[in-house]
PDB file of N, CA and C in Angstrom:
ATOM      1  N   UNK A   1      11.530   6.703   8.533  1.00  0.00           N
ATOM      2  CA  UNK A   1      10.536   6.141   9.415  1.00  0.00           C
ATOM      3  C   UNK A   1      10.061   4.780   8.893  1.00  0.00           C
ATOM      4  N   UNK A   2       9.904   4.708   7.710  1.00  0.00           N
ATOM      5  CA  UNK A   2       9.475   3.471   6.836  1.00  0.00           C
ATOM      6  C   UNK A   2      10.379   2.120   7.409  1.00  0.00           C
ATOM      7  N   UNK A   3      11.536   2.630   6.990  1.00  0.00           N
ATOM      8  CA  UNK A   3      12.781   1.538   7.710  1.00  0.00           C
ATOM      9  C   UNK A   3      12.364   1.398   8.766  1.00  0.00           C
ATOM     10  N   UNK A   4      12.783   1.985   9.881  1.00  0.00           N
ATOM     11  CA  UNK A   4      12.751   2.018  11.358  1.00  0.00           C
ATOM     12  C   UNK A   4      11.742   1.301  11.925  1.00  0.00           C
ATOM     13  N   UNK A   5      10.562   1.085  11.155  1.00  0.00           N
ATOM     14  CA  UNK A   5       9.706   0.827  11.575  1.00  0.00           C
ATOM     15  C   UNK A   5       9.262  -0.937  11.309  1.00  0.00           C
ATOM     16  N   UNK A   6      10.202  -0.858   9.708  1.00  0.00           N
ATOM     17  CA  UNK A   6      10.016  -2.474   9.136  1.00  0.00           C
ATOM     18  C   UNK A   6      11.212  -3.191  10.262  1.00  0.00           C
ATOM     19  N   UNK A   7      12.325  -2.273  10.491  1.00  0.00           N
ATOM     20  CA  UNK A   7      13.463  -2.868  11.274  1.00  0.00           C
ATOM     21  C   UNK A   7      12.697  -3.100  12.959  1.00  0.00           C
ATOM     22  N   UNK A   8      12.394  -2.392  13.148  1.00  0.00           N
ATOM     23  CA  UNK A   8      12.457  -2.294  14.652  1.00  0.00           C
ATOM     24  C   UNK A   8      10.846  -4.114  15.014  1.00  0.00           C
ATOM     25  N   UNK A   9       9.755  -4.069  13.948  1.00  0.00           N
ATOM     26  CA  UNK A   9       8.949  -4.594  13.880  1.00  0.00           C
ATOM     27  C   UNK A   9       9.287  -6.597  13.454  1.00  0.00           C
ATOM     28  N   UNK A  10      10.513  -6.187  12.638  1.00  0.00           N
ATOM     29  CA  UNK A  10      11.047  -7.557  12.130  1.00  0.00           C
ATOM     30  C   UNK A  10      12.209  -7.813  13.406  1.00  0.00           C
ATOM     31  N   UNK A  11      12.821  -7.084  13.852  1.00  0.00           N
ATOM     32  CA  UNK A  11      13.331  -7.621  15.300  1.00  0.00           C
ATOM     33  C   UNK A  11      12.776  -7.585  16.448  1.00  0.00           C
ATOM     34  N   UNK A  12      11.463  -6.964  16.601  1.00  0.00           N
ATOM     35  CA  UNK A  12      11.135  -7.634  17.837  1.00  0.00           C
ATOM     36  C   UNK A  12       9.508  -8.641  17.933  1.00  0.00           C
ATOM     37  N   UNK A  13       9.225  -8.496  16.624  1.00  0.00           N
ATOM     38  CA  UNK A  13       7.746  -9.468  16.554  1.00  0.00           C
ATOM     39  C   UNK A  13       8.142 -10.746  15.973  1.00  0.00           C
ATOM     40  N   UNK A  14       7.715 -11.816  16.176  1.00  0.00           N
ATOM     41  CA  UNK A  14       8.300 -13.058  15.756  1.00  0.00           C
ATOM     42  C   UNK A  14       7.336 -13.571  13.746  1.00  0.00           C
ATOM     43  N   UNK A  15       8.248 -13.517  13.420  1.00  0.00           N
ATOM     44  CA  UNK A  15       7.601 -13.966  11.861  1.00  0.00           C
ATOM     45  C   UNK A  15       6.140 -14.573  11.991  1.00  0.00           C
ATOM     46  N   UNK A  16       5.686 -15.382  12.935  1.00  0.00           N
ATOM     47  CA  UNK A  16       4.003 -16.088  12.712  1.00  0.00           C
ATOM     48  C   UNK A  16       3.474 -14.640  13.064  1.00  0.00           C
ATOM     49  N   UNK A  17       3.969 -13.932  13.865  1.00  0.00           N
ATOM     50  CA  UNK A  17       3.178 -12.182  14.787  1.00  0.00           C
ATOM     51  C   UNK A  17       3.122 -11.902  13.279  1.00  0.00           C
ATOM     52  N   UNK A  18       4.147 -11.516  12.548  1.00  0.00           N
ATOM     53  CA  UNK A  18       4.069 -10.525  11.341  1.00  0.00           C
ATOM     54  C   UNK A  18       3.349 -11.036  10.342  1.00  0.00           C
ATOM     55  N   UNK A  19       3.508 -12.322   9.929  1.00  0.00           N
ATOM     56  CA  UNK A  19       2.509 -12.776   9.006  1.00  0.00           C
ATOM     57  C   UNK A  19       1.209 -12.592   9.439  1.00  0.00           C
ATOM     58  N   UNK A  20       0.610 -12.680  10.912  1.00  0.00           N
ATOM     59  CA  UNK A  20      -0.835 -12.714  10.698  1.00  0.00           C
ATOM     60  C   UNK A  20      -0.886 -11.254  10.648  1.00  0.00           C
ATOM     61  N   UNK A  21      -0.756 -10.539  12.013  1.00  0.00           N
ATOM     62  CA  UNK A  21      -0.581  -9.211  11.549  1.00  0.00           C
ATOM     63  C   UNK A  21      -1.081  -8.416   9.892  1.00  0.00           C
ATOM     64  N   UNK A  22      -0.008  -9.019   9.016  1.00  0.00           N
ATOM     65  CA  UNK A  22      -0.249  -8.695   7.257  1.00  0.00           C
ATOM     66  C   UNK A  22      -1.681  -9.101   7.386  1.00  0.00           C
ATOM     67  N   UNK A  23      -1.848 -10.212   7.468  1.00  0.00           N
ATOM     68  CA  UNK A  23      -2.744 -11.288   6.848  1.00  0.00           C
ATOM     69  C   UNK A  23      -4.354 -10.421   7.475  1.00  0.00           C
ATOM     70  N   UNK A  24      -4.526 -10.059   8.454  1.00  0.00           N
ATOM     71  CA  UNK A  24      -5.669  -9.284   9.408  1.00  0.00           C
ATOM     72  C   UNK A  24      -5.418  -7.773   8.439  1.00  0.00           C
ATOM     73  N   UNK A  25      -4.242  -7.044   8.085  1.00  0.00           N
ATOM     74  CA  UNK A  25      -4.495  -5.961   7.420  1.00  0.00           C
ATOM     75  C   UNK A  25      -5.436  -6.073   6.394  1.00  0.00           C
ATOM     76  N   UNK A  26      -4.322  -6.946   5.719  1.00  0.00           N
ATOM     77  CA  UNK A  26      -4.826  -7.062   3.989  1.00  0.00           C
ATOM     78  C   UNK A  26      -6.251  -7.305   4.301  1.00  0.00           C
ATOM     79  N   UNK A  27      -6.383  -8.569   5.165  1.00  0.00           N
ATOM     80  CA  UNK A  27      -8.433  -9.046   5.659  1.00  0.00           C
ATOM     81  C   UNK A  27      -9.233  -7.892   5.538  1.00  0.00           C
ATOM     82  N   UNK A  28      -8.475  -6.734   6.577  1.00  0.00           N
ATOM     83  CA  UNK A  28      -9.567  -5.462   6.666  1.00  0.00           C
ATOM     84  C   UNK A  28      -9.656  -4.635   5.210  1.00  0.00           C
ATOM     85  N   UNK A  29      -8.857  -4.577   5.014  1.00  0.00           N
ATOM     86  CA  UNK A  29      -8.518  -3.649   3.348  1.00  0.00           C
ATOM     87  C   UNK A  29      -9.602  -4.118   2.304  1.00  0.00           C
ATOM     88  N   UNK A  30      -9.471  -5.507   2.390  1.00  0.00           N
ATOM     89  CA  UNK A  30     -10.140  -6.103   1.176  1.00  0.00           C
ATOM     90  C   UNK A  30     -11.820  -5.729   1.646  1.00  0.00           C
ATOM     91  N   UNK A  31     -12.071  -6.322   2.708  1.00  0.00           N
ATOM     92  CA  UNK A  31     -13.469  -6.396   3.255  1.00  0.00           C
ATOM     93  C   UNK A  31     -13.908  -4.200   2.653  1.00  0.00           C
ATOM     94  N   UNK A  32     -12.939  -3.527   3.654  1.00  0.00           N
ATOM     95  CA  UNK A  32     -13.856  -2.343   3.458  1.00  0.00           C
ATOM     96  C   UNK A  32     -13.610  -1.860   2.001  1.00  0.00           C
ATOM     97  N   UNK A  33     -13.020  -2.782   1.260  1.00  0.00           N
ATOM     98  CA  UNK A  33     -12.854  -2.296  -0.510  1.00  0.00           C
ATOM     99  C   UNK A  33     -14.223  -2.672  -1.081  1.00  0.00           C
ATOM    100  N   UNK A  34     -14.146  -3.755  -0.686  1.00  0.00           N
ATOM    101  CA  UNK A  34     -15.455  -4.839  -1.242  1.00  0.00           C
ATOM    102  C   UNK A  34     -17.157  -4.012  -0.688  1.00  0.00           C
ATOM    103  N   UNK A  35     -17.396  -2.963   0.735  1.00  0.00           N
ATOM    104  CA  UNK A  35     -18.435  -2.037   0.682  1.00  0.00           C
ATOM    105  C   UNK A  35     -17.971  -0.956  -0.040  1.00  0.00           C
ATOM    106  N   UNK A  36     -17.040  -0.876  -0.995  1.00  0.00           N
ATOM    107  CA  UNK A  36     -16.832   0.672  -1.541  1.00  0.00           C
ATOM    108  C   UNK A  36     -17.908   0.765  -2.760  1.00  0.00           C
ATOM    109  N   UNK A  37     -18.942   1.945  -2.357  1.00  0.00           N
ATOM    110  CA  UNK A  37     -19.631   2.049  -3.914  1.00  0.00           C
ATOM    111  C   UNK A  37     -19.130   2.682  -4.680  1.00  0.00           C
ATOM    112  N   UNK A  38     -19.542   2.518  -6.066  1.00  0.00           N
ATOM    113  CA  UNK A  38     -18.797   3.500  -7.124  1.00  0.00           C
ATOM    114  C   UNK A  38     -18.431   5.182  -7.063  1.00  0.00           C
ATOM    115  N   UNK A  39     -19.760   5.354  -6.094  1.00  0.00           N
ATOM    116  CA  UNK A  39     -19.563   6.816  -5.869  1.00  0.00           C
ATOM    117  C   UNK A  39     -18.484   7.250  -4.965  1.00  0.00           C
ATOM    118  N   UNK A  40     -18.543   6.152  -3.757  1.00  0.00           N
ATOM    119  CA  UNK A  40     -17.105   5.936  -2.932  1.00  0.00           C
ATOM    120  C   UNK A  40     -15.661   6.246  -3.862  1.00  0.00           C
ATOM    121  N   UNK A  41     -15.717   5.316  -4.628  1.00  0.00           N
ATOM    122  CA  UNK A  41     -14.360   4.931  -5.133  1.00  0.00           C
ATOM    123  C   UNK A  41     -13.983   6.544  -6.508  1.00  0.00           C
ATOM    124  N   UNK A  42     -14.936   6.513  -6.692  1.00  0.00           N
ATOM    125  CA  UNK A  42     -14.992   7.918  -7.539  1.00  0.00           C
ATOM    126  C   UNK A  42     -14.500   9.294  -7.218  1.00  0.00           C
ATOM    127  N   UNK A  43     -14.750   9.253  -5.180  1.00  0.00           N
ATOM    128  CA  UNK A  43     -14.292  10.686  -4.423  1.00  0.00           C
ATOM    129  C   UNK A  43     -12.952  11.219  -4.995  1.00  0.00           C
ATOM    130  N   UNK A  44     -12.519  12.076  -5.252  1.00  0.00           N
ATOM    131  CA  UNK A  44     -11.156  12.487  -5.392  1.00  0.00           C
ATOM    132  C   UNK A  44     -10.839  13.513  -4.462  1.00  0.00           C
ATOM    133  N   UNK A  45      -9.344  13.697  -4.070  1.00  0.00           N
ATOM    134  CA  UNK A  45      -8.452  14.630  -3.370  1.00  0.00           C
ATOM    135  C   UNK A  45      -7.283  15.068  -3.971  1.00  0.00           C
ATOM    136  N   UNK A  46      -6.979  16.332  -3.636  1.00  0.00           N
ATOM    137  CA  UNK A  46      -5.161  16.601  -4.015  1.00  0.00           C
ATOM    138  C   UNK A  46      -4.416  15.601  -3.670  1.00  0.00           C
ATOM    139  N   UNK A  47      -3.118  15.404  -4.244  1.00  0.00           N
ATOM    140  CA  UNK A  47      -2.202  14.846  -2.968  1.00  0.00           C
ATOM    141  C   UNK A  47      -0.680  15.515  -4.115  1.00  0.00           C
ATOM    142  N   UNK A  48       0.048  15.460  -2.190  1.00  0.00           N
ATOM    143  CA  UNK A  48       1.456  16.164  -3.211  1.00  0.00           C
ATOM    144  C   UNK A  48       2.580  15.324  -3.967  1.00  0.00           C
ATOM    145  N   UNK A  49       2.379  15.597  -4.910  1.00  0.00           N
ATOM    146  CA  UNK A  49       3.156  14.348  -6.352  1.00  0.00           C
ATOM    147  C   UNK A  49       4.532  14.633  -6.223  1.00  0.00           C
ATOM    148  N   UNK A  50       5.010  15.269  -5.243  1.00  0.00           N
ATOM    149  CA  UNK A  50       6.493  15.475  -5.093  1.00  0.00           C
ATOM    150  C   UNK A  50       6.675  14.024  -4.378  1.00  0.00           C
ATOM    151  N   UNK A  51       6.126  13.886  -3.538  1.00  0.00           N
ATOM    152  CA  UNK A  51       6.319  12.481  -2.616  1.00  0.00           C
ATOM    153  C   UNK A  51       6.624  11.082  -3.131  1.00  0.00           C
ATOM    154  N   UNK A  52       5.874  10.767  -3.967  1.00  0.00           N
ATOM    155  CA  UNK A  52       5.820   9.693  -4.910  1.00  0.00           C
ATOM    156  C   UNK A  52       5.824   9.907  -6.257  1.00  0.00           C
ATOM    157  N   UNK A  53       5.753   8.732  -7.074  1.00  0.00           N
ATOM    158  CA  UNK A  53       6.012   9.096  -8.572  1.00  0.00           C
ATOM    159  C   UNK A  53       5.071   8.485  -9.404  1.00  0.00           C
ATOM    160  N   UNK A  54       3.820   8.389  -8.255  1.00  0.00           N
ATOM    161  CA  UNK A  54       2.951   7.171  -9.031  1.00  0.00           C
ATOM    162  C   UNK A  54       1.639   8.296  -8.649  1.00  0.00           C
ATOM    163  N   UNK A  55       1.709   9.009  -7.605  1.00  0.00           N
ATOM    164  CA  UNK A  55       0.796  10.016  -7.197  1.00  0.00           C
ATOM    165  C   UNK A  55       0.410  11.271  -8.302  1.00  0.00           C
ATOM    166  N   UNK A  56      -0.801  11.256  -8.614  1.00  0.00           N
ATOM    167  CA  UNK A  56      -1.343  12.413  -9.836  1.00  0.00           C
ATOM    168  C   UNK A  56      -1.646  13.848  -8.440  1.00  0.00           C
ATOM    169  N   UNK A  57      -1.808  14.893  -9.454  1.00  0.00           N
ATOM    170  CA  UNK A  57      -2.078  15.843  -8.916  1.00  0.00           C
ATOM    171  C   UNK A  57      -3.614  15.397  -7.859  1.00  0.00           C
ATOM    172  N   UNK A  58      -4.253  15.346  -8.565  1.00  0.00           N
ATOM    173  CA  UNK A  58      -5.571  14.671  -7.937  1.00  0.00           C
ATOM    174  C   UNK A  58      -6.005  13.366  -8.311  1.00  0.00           C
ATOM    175  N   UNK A  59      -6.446  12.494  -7.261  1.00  0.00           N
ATOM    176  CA  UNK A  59      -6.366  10.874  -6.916  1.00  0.00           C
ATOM    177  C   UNK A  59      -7.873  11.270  -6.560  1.00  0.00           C
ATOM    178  N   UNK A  60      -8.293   9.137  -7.171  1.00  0.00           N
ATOM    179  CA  UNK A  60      -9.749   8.920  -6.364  1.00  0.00           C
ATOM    180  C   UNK A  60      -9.603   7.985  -5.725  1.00  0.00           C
ATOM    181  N   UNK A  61     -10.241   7.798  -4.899  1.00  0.00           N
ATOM    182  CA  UNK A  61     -10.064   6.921  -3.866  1.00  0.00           C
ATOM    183  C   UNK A  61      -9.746   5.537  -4.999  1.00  0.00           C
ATOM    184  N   UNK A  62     -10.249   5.405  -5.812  1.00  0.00           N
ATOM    185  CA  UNK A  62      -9.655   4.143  -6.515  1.00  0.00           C
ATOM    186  C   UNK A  62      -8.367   3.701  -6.461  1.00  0.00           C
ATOM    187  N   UNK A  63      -7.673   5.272  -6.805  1.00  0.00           N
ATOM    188  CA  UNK A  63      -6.510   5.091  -7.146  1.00  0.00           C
ATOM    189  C   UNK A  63      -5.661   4.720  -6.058  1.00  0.00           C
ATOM    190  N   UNK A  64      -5.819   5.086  -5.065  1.00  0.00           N
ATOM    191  CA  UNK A  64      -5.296   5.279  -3.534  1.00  0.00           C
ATOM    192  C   UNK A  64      -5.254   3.829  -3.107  1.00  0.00           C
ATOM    193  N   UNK A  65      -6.702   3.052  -3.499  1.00  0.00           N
ATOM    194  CA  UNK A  65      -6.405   1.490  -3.303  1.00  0.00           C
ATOM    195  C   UNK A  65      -5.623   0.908  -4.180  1.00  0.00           C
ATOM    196  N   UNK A  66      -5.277   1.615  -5.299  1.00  0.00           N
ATOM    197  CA  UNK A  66      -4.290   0.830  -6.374  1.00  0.00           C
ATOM    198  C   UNK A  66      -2.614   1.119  -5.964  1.00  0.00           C
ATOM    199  N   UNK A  67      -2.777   2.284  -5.249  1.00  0.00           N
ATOM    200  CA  UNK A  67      -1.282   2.968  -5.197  1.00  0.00           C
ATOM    201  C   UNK A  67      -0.474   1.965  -4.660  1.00  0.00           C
ATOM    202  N   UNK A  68      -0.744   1.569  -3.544  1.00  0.00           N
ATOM    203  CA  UNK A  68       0.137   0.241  -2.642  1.00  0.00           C
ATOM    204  C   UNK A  68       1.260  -1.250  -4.252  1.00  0.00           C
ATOM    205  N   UNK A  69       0.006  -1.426  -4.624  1.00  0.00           N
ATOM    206  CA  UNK A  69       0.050  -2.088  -5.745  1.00  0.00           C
ATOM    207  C   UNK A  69       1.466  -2.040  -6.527  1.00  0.00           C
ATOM    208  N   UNK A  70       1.233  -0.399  -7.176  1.00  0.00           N
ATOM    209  CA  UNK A  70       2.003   0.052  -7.776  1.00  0.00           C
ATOM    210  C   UNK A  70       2.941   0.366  -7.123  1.00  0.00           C
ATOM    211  N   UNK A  71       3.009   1.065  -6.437  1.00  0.00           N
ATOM    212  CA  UNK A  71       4.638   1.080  -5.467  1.00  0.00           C
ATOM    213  C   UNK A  71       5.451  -0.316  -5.131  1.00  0.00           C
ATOM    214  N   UNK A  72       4.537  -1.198  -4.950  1.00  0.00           N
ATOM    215  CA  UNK A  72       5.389  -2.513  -4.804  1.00  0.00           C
ATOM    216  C   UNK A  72       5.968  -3.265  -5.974  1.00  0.00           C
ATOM    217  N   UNK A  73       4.957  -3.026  -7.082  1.00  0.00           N
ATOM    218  CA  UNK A  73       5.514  -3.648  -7.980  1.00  0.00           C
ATOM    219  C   UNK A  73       7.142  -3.104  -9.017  1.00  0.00           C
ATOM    220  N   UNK A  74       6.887  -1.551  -8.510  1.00  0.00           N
ATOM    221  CA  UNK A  74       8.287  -0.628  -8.926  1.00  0.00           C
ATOM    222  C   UNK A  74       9.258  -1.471  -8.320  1.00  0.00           C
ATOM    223  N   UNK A  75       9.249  -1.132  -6.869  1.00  0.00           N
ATOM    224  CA  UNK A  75      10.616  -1.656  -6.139  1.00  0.00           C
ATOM    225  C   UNK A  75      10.625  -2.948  -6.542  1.00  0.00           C
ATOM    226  N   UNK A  76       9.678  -4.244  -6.398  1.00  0.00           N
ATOM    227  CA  UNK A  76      10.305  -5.311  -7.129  1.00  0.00           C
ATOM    228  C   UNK A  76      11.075  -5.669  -8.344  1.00  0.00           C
ATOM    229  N   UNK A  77      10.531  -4.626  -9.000  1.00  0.00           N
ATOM    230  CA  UNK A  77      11.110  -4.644 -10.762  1.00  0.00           C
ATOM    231  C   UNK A  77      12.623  -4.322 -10.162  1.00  0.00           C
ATOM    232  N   UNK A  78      12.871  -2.696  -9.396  1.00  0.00           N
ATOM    233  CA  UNK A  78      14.188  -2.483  -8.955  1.00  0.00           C
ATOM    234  C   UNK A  78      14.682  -3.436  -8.676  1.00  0.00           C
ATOM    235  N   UNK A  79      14.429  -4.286  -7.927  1.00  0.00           N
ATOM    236  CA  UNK A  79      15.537  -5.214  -7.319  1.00  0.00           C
ATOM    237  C   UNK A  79      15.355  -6.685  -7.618  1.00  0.00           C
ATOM    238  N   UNK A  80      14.570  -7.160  -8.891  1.00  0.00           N
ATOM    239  CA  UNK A  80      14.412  -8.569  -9.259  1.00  0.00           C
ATOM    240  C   UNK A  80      16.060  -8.415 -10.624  1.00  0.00           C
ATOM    241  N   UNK A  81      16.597  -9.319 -10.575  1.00  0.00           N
ATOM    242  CA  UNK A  81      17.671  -9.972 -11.557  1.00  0.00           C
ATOM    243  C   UNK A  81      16.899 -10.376 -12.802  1.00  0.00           C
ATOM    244  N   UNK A  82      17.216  -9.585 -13.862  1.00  0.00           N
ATOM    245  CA  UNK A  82      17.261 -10.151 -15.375  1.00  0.00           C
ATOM    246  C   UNK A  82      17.552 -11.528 -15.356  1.00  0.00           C
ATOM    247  N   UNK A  83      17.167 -12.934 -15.415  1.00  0.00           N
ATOM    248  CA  UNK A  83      18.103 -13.953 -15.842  1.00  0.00           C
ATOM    249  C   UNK A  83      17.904 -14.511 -17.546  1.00  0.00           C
TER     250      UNK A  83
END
């Protein structure tokens, strides 16, 4: 679904659509990070660690804003060239 969805979105929205698009996510993300109080960011939940490899048995919402982070920076490492 992940694919399908980057594919189907990169062929039919035009690159300025997708950049702002990002650009309005990330906007909202940051803004409702920036009202998170400590007690906010402190909440924790299960989540199932079979899925990912960055996911703990139980996550706090901190972590959940960090997870994106970390997942991206894996696959880049995967696929950046040693030079």
């Amino acid at each position: 679904m992940n694919y399908a969805g980057a594919w189907l979105a990169g062929t039919v929205l035009p690159r300025r659509t997708l950049g702002a698009l990002f650009d309005r996510v990330v906007g909202s993300l940051h803004r409702r990070l920036d009202i998170e109080t400590e007690d906010d960011l402190a909440r924790s939940m299960r989540f199932p660690t079979r899925w990912d490899p960055f996911f703990r048995e139980t996550m706090t919402l901190a972590d959940v804003y960090h997870f994106p982070t970390q997942h991206f920076d894996f696959h880049r490492d995967q696929f950046t060239l040693a030079l």
